[in-house]
C-alpha atoms as a PDB file:
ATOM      1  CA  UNK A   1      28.608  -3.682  15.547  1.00  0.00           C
ATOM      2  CA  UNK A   2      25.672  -2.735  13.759  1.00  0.00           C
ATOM      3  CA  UNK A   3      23.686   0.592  14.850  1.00  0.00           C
ATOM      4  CA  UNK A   4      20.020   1.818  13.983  1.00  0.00           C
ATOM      5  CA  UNK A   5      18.429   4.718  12.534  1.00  0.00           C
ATOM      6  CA  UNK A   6      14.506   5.503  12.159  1.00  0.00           C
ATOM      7  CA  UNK A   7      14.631   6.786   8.592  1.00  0.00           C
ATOM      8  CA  UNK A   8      11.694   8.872   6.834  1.00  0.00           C
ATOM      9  CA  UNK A   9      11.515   7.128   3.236  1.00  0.00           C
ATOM     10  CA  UNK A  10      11.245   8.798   0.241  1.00  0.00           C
ATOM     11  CA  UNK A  11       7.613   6.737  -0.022  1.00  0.00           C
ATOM     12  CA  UNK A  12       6.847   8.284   3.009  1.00  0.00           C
ATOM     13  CA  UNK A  13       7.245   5.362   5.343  1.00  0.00           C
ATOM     14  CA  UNK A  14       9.210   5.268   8.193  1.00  0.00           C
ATOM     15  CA  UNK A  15      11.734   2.343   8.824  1.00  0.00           C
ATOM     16  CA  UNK A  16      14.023   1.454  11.451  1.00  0.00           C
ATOM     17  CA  UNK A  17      17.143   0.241   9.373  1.00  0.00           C
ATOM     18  CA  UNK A  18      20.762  -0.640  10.288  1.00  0.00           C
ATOM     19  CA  UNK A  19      24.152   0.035   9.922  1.00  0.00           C
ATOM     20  CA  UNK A  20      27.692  -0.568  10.724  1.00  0.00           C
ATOM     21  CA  UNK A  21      29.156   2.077  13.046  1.00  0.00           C
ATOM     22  CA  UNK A  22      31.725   3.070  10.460  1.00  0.00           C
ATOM     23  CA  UNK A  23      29.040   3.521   7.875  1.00  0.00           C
ATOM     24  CA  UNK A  24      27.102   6.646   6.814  1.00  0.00           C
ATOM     25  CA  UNK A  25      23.055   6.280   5.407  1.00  0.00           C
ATOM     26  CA  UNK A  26      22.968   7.482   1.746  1.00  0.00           C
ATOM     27  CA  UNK A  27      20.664  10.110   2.776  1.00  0.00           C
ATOM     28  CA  UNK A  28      21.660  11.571   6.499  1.00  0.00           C
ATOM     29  CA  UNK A  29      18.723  14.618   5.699  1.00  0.00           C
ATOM     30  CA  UNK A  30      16.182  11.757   6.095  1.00  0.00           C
ATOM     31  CA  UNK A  31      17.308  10.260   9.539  1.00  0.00           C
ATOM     32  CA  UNK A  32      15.177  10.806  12.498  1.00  0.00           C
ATOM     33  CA  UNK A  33      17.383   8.894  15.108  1.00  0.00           C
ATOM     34  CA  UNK A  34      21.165   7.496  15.110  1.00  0.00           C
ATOM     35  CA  UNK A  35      21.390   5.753  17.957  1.00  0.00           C
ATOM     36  CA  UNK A  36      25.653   6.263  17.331  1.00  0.00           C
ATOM     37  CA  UNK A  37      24.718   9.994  18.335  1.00  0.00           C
ATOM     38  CA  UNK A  38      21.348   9.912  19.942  1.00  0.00           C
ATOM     39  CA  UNK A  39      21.533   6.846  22.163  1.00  0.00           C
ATOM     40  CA  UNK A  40      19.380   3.612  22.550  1.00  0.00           C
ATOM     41  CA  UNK A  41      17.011   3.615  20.140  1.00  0.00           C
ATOM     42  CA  UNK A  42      13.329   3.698  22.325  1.00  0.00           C
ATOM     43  CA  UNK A  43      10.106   2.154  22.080  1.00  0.00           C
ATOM     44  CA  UNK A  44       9.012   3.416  19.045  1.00  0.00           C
ATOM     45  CA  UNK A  45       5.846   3.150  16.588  1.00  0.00           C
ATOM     46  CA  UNK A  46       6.955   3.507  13.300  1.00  0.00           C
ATOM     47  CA  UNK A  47       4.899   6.242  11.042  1.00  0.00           C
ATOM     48  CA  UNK A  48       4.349   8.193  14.892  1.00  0.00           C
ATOM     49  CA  UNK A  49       7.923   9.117  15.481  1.00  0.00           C
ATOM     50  CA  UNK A  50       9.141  12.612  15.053  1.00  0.00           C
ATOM     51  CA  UNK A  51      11.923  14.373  16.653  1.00  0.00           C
ATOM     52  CA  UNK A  52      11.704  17.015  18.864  1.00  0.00           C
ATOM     53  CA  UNK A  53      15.154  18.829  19.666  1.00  0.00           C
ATOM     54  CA  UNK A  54      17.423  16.045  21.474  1.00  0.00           C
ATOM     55  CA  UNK A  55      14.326  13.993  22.143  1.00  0.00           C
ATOM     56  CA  UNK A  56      12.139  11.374  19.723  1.00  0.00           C
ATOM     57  CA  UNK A  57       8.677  11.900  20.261  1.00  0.00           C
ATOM     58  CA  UNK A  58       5.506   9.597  19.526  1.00  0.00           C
ATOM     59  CA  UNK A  59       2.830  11.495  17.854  1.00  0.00           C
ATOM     60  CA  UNK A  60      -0.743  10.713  18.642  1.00  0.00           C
ATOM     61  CA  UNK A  61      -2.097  10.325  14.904  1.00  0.00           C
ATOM     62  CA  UNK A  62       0.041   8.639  12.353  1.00  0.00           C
ATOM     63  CA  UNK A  63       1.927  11.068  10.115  1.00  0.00           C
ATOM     64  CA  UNK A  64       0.322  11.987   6.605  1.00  0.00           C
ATOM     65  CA  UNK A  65       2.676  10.456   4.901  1.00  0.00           C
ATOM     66  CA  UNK A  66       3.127   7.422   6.438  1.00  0.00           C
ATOM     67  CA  UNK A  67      -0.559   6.715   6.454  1.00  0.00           C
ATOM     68  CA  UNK A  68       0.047   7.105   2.611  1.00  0.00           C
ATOM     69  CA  UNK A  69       2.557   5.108   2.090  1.00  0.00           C
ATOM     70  CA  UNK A  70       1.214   1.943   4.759  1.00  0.00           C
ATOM     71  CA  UNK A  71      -2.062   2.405   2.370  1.00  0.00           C
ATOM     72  CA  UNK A  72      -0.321   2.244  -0.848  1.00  0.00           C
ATOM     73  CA  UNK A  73       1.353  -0.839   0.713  1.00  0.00           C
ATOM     74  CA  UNK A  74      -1.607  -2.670   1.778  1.00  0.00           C
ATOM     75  CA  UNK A  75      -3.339  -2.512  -1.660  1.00  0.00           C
ATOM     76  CA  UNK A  76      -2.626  -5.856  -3.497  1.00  0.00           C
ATOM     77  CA  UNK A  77      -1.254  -4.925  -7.227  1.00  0.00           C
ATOM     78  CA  UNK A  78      -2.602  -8.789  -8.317  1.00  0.00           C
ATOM     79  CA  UNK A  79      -5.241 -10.951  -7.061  1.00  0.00           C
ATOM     80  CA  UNK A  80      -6.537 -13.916  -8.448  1.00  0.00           C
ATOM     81  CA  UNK A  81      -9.938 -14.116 -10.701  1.00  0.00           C
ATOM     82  CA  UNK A  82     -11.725 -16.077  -7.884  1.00  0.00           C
ATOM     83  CA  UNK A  83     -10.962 -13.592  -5.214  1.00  0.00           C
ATOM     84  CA  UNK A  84     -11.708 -10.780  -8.074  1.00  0.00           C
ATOM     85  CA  UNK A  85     -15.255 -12.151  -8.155  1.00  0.00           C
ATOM     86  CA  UNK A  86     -16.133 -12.740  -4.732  1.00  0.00           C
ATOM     87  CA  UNK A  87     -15.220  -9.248  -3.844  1.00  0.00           C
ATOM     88  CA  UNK A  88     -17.507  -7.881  -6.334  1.00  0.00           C
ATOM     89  CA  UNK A  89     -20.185 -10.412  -5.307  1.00  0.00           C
ATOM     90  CA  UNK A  90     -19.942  -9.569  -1.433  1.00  0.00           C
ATOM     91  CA  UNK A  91     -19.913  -5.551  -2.381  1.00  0.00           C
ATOM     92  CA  UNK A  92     -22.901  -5.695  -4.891  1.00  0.00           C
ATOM     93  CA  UNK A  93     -21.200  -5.513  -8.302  1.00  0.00           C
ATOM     94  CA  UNK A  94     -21.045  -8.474  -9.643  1.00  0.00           C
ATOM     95  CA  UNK A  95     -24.325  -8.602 -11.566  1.00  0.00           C
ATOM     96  CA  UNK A  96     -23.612  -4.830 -13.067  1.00  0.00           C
ATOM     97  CA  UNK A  97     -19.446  -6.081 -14.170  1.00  0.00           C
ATOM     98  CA  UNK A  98     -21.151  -9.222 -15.854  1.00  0.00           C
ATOM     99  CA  UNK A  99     -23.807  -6.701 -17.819  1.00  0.00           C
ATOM    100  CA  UNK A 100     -20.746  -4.426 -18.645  1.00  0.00           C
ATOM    101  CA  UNK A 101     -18.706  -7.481 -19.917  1.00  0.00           C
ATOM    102  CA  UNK A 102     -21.459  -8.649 -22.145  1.00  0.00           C
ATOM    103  CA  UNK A 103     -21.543  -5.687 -23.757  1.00  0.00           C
ATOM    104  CA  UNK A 104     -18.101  -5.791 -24.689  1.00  0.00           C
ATOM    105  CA  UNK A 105     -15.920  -7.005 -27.770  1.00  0.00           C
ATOM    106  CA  UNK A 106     -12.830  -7.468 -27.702  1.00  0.00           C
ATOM    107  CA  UNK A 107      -9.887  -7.785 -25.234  1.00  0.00           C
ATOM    108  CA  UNK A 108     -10.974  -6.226 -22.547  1.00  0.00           C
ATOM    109  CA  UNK A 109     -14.259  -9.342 -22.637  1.00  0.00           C
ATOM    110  CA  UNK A 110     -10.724 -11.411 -23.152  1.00  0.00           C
ATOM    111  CA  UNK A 111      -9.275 -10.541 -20.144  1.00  0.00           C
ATOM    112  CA  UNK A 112     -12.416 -10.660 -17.746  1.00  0.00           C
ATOM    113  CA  UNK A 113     -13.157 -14.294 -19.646  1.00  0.00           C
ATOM    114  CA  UNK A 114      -9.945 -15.756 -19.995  1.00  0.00           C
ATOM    115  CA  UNK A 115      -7.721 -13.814 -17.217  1.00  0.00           C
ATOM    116  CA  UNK A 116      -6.370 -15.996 -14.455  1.00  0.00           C
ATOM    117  CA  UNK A 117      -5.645 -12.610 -12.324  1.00  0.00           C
ATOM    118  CA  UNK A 118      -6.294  -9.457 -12.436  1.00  0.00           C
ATOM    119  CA  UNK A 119      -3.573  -6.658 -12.024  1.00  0.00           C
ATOM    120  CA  UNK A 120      -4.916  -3.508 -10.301  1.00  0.00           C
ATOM    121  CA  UNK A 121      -2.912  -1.619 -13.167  1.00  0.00           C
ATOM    122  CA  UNK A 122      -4.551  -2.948 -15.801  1.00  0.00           C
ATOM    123  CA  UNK A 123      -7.046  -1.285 -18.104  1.00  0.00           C
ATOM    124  CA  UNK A 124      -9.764  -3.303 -17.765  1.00  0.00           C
ATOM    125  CA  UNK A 125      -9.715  -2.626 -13.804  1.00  0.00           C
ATOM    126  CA  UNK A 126      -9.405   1.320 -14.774  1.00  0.00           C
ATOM    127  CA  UNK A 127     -12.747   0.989 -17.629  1.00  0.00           C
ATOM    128  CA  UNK A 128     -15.141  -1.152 -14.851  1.00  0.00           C
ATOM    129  CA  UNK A 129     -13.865   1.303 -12.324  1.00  0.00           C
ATOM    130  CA  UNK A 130     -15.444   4.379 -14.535  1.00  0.00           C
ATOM    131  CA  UNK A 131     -18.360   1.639 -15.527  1.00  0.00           C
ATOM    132  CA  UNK A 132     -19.477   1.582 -12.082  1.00  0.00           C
ATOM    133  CA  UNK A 133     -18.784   4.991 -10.907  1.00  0.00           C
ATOM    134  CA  UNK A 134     -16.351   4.253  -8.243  1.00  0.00           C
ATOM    135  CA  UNK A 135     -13.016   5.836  -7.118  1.00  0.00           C
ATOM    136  CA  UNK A 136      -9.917   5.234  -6.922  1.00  0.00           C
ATOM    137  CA  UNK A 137     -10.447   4.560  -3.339  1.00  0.00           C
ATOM    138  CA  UNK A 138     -12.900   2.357  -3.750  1.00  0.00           C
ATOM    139  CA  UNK A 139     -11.387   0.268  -6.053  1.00  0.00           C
ATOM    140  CA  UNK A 140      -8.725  -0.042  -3.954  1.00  0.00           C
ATOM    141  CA  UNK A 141     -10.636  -1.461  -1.341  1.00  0.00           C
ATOM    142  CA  UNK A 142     -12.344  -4.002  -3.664  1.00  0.00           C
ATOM    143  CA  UNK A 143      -8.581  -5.360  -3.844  1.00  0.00           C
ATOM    144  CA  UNK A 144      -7.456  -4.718  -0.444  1.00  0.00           C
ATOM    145  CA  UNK A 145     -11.149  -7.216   0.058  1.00  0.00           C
ATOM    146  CA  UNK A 146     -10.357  -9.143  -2.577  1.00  0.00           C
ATOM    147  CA  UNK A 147      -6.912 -10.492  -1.134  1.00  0.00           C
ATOM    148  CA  UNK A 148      -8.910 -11.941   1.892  1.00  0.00           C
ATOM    149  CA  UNK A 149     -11.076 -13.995   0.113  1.00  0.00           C
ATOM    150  CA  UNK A 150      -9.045 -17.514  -0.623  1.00  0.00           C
ATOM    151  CA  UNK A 151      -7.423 -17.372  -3.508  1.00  0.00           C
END
């Protein structure tokens, strides 16, 4: 029989995982609830639940963390040239990337010109992110929009 545990993450994000009753979790500091000592495991809303004494408890806001680490999830680490574009078309940068690139020589023109994606880690995302003043953030959301636009 397999049991379940709402686990903080080391990321931050809280998971309901499972194992077998004769099992132990590698890291017992980081369970919330063990339903093999704590009972049925409730309704819960994972990144809300904290214990409280004997009882699990939803919080009202999210915790820090978990916000963190569902935000860090949500932001694509590759999206495709197309979608690259269109997101800087629908948020107004398009025209002031393309002056940037045309200024350029060398391979960071190369990878805007001849790139079939564009990884979020990548040092010509960091250099137009400086170009055009933005943060982190904000970059970030030009990818989190970029992954709706069809691909």
């Amino acid at each position: 029989m397999m049991h379940k545990l709402i686990v903080n993450q080391p990321s931050g994000k809280q998971e309901v995982t499972e194992i077998a009753a004769s099992g132990e979790y590698f890291d017992m500091s980081r369970v919330v609830w063990d339903e093999r000592t704590d009972g049925a495991l409730p309704a819960v809303t994972l990144g809300k639940m904290q214990r409280n004494g004997s009882q699990l408890v939803t919080l009202e806001d999210y915790l820090p963390e978990h916000a963190e680490a569902v935000y860090q999830e949500s932001v694509p680490h590759e999206i495709t040239m197309r979608q690259a574009v269109l997101a800087l078309r629908e948020a107004g940068y398009l025209a002031a990337v393309e002056t940037w690139v045309a200024s350029l020589d060398g391979e960071l023109e190369i990878y805007w010109k001849r790139s079939q994606t564009v990884r979020r880690d990548h040092a010509f995302v960091e250099s137009a992110r400086v170009e055009l003043g933005l943060t982190q953030q904000q970059m970030d959301g030009l990818f989190i929009l970029a992954a709706t636009k069809e691909g």
